[in-house]
N, C-alpha and C. Protein backbone atom coordinates (compact mmCIF):
# COMPACT_ATOMS: atom_id res chain seq x y z
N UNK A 1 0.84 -1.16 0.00
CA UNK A 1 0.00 0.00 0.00
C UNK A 1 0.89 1.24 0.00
N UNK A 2 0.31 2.00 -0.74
CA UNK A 2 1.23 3.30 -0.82
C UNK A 2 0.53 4.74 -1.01
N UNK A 3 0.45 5.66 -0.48
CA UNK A 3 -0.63 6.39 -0.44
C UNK A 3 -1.88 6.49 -0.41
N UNK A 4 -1.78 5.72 0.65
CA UNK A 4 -3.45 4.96 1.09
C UNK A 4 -4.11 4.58 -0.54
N UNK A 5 -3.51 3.91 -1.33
CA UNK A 5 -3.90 2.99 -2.51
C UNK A 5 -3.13 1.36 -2.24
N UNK A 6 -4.17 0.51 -2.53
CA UNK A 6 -3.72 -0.39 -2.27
C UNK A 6 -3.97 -1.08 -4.02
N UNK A 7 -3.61 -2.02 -3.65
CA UNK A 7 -3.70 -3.49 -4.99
C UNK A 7 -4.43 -4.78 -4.08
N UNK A 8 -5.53 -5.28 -5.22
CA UNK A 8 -6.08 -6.58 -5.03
C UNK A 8 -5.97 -7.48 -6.25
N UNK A 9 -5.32 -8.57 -5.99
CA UNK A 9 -5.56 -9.57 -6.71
C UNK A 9 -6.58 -10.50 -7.26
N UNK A 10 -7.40 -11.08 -7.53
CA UNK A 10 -8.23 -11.77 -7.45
C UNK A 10 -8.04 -12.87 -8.77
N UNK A 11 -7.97 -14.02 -8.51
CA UNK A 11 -7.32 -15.55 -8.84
C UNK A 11 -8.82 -16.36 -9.00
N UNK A 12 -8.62 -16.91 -10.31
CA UNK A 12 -9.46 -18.08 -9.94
C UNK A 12 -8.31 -19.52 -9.95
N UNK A 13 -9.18 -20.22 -8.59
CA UNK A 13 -7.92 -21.28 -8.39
C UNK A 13 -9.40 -22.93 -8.86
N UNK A 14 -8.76 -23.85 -9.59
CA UNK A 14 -9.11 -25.23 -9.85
C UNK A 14 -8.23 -26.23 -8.40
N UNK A 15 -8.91 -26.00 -6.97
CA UNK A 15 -8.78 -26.42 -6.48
C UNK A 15 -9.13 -28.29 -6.12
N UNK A 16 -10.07 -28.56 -6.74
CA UNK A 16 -10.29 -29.92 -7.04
C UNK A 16 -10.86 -30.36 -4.97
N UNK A 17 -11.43 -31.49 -5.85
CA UNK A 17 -12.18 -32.39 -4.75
C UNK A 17 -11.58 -33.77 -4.16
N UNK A 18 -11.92 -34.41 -3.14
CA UNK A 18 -11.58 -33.68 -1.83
C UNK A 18 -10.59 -32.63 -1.70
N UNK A 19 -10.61 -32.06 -1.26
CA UNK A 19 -9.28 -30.96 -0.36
C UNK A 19 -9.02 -31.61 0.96
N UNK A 20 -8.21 -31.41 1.21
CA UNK A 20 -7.25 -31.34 2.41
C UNK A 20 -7.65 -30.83 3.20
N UNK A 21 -8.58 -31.30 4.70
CA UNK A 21 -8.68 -29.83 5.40
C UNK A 21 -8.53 -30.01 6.80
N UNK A 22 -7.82 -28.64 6.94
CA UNK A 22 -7.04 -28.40 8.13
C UNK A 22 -7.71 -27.00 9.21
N UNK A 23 -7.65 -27.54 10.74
CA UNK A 23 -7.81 -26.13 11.69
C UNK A 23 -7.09 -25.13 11.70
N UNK A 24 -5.73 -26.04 11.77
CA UNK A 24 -4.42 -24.77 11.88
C UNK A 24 -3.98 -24.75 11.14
N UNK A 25 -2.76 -23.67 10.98
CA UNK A 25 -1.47 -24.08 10.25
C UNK A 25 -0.89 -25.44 10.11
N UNK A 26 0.11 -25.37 9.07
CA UNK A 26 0.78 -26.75 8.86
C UNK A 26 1.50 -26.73 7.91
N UNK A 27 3.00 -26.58 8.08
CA UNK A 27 4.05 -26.53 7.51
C UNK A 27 4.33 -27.31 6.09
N UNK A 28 3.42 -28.78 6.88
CA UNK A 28 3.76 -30.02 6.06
C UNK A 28 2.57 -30.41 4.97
N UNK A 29 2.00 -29.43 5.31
CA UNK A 29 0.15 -29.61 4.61
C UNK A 29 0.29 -30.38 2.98
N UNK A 30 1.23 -29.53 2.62
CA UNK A 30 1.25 -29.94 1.11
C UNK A 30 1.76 -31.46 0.77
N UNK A 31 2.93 -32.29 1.71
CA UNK A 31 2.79 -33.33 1.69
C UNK A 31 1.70 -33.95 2.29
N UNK A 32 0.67 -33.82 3.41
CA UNK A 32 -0.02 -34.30 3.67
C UNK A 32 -1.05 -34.60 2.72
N UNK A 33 -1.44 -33.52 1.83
CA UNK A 33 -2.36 -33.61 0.96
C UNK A 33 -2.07 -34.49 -0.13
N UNK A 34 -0.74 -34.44 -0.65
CA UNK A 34 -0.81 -35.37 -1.72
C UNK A 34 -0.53 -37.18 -1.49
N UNK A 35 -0.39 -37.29 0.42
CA UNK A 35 -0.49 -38.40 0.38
C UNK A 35 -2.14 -38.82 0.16
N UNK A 36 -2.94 -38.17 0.92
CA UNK A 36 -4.46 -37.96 0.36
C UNK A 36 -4.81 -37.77 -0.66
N UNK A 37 -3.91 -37.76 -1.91
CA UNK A 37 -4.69 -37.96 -3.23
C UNK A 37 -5.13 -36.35 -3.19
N UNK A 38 -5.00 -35.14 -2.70
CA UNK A 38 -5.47 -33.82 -3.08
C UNK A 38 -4.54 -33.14 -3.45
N UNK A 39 -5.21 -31.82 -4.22
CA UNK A 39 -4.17 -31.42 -4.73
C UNK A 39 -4.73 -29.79 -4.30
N UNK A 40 -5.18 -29.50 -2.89
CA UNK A 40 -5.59 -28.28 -2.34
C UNK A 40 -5.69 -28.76 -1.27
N UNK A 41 -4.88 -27.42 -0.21
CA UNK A 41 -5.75 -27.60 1.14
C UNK A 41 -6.35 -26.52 1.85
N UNK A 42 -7.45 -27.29 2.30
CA UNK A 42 -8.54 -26.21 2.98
C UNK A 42 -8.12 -25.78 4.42
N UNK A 43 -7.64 -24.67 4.81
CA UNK A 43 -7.94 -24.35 6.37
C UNK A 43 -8.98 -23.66 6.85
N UNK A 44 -9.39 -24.77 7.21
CA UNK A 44 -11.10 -24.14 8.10
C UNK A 44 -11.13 -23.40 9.07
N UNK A 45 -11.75 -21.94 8.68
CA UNK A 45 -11.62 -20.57 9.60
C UNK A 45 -12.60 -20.69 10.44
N UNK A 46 -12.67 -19.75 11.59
CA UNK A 46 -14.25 -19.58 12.41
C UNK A 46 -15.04 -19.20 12.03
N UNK A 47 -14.74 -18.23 10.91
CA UNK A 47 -15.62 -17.26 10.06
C UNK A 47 -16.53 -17.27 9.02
N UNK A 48 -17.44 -17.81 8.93
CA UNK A 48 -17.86 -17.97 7.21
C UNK A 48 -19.43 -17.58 6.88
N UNK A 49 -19.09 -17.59 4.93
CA UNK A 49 -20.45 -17.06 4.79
C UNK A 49 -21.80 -18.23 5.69
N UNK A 50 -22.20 -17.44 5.74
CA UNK A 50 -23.54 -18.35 6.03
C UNK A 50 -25.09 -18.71 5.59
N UNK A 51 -24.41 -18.38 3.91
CA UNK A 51 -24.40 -19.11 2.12
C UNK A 51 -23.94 -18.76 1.61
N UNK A 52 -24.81 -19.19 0.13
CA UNK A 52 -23.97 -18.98 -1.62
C UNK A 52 -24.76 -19.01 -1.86
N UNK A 53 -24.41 -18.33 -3.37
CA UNK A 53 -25.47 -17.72 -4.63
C UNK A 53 -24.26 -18.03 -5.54
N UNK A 54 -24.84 -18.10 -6.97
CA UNK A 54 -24.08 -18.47 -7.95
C UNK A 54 -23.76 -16.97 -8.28
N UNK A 55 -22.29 -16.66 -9.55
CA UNK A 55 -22.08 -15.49 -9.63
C UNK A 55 -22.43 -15.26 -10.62
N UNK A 56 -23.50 -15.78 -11.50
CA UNK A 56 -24.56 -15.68 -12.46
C UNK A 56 -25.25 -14.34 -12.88
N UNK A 57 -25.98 -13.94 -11.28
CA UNK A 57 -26.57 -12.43 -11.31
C UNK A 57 -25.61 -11.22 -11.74
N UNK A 58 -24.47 -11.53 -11.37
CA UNK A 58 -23.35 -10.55 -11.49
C UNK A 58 -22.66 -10.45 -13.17
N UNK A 59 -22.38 -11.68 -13.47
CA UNK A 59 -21.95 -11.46 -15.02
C UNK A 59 -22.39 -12.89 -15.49
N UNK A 60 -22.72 -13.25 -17.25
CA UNK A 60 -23.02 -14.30 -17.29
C UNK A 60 -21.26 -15.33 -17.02
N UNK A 61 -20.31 -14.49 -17.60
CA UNK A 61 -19.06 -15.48 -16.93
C UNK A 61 -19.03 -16.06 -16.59
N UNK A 62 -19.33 -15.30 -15.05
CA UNK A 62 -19.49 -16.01 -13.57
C UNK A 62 -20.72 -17.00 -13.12
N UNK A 63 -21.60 -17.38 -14.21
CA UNK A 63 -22.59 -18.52 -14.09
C UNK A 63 -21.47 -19.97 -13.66
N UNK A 64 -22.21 -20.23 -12.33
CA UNK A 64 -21.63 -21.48 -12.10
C UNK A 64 -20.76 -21.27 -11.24
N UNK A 65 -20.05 -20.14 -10.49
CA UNK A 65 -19.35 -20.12 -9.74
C UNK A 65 -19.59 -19.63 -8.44
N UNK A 66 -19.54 -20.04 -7.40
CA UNK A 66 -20.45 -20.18 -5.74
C UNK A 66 -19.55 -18.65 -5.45
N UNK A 67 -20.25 -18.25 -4.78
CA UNK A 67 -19.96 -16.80 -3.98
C UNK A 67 -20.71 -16.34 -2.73
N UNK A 68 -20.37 -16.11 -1.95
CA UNK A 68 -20.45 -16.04 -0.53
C UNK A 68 -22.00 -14.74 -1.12
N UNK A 69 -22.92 -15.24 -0.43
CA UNK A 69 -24.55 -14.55 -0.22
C UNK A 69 -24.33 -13.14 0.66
N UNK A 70 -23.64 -12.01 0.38
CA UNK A 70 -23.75 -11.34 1.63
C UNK A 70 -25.10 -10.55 1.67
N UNK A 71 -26.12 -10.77 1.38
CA UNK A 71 -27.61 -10.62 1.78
C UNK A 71 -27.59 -11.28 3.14
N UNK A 72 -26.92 -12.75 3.46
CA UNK A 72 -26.98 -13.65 4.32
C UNK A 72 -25.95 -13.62 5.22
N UNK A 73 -25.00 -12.67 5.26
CA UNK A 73 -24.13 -12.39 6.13
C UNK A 73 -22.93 -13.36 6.45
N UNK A 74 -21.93 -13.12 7.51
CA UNK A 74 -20.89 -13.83 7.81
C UNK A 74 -21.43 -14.50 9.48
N UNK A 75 -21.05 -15.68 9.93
CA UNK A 75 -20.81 -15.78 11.15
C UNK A 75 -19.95 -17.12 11.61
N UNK A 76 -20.34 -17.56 12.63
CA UNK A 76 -19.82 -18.76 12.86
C UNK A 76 -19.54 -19.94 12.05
N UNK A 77 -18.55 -20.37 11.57
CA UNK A 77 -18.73 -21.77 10.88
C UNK A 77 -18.46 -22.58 11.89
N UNK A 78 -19.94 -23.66 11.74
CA UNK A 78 -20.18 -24.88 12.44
C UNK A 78 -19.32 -25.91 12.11
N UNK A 79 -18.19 -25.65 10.73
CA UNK A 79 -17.69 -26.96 10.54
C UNK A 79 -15.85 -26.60 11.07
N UNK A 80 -16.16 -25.47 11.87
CA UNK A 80 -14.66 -24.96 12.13
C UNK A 80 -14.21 -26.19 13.13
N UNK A 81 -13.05 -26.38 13.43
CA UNK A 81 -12.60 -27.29 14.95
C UNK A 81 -12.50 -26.31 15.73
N UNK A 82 -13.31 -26.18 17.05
CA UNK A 82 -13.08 -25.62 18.11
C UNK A 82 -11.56 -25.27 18.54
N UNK A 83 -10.66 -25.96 18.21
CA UNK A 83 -9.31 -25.59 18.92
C UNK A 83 -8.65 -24.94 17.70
N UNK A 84 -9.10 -24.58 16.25
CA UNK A 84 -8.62 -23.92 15.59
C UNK A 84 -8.60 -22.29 15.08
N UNK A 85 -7.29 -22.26 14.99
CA UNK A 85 -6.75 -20.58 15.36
C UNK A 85 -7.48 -19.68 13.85
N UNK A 86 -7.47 -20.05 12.96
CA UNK A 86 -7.55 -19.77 11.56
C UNK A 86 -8.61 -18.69 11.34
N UNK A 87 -8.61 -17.14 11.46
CA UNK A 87 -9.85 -16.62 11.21
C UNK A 87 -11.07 -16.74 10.74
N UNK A 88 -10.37 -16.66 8.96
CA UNK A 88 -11.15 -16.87 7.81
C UNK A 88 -10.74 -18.21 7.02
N UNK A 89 -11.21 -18.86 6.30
CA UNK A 89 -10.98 -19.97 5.53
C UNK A 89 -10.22 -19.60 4.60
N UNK A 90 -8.87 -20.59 4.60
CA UNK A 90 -7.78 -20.70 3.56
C UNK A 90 -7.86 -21.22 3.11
N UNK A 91 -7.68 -20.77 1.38
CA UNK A 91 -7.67 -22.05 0.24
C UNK A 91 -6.31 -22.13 -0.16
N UNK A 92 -5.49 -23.16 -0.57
CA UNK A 92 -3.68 -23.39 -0.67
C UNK A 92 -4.07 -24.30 -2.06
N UNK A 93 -3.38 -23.64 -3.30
CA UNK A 93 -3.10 -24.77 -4.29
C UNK A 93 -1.70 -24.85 -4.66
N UNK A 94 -1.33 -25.92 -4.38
CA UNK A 94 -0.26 -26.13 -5.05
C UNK A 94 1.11 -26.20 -6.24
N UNK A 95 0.42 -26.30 -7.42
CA UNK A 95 0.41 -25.71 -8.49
C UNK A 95 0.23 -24.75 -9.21
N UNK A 96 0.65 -24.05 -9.81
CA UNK A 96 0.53 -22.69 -10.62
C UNK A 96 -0.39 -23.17 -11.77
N UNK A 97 -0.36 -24.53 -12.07
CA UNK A 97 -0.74 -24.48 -13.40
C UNK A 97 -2.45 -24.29 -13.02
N UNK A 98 -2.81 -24.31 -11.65
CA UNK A 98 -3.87 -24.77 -10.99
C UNK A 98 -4.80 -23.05 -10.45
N UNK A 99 -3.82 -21.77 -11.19
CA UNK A 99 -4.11 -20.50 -11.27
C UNK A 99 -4.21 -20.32 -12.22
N UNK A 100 -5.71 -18.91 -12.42
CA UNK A 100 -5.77 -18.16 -13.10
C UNK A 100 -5.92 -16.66 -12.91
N UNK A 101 -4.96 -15.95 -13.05
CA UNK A 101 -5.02 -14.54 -12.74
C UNK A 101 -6.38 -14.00 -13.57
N UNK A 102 -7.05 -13.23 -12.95
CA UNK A 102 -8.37 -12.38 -13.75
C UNK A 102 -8.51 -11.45 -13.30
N UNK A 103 -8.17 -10.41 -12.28
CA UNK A 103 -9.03 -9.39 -12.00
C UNK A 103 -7.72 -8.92 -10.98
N UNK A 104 -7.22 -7.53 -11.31
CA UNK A 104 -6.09 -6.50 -10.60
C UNK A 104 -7.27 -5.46 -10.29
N UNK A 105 -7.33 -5.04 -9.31
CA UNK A 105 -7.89 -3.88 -8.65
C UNK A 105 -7.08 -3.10 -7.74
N UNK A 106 -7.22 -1.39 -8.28
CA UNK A 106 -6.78 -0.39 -7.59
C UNK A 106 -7.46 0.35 -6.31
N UNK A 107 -7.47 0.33 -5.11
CA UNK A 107 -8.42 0.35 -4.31
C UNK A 107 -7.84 1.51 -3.60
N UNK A 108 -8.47 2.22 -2.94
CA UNK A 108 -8.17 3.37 -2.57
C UNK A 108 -8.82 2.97 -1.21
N UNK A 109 -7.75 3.43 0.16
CA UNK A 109 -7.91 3.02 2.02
C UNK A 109 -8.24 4.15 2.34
């Protein structure tokens, strides 16, 4: 950030099914996952939407792609582990080939 302007990235990632998922941190996550046959891992935050809407309404593009409902707000996720530190939910892919850069935004703080 630099004169109260910042930069946002925004990625679409082909994280694939199952994921990997974790409370905390974990150094080793990425071997863990690919002994599990995944090739993403999830760290499950306390925080989450609490739904989805497709991103359909927004552009036809985005038909088919889940996006947090904020009509429906944020709160507790029930599927967090109680002893985990993790705010918000982390998504980790492994691969680059497994990114797609789409969307640079100039944001002003």
């Amino acid at each position: 950030m630099s004169g109260n302007t910042g930069l946002l990235l925004l990625i679409e990632a082909e994280l694939g099914k199952p994921m990997y998922e974790i409370p905390t941190g974990n150094s080793g996550a990425e071997e863990e996952a690919k002994k599990r046959g995944c090739y993403s891992t999830l760290g499950v935050g306390r925080t989450a939407p609490q739904g989805w809407t497709d991103g359909g309404f927004i552009h036809d593009n985005l038909e088919g792609v889940q996006l947090p409902d904020v009509g429906k707000g944020f709160g507790d996720n029930k599927a967090a582990d109680a002893n985990g530190y993790l705010q918000y939910n982390e998504y980790i892919a492994y691969a680059v080939e497994q990114l797609r850069l789409r969307y640079l935004f100039r944001v002003g703080m």
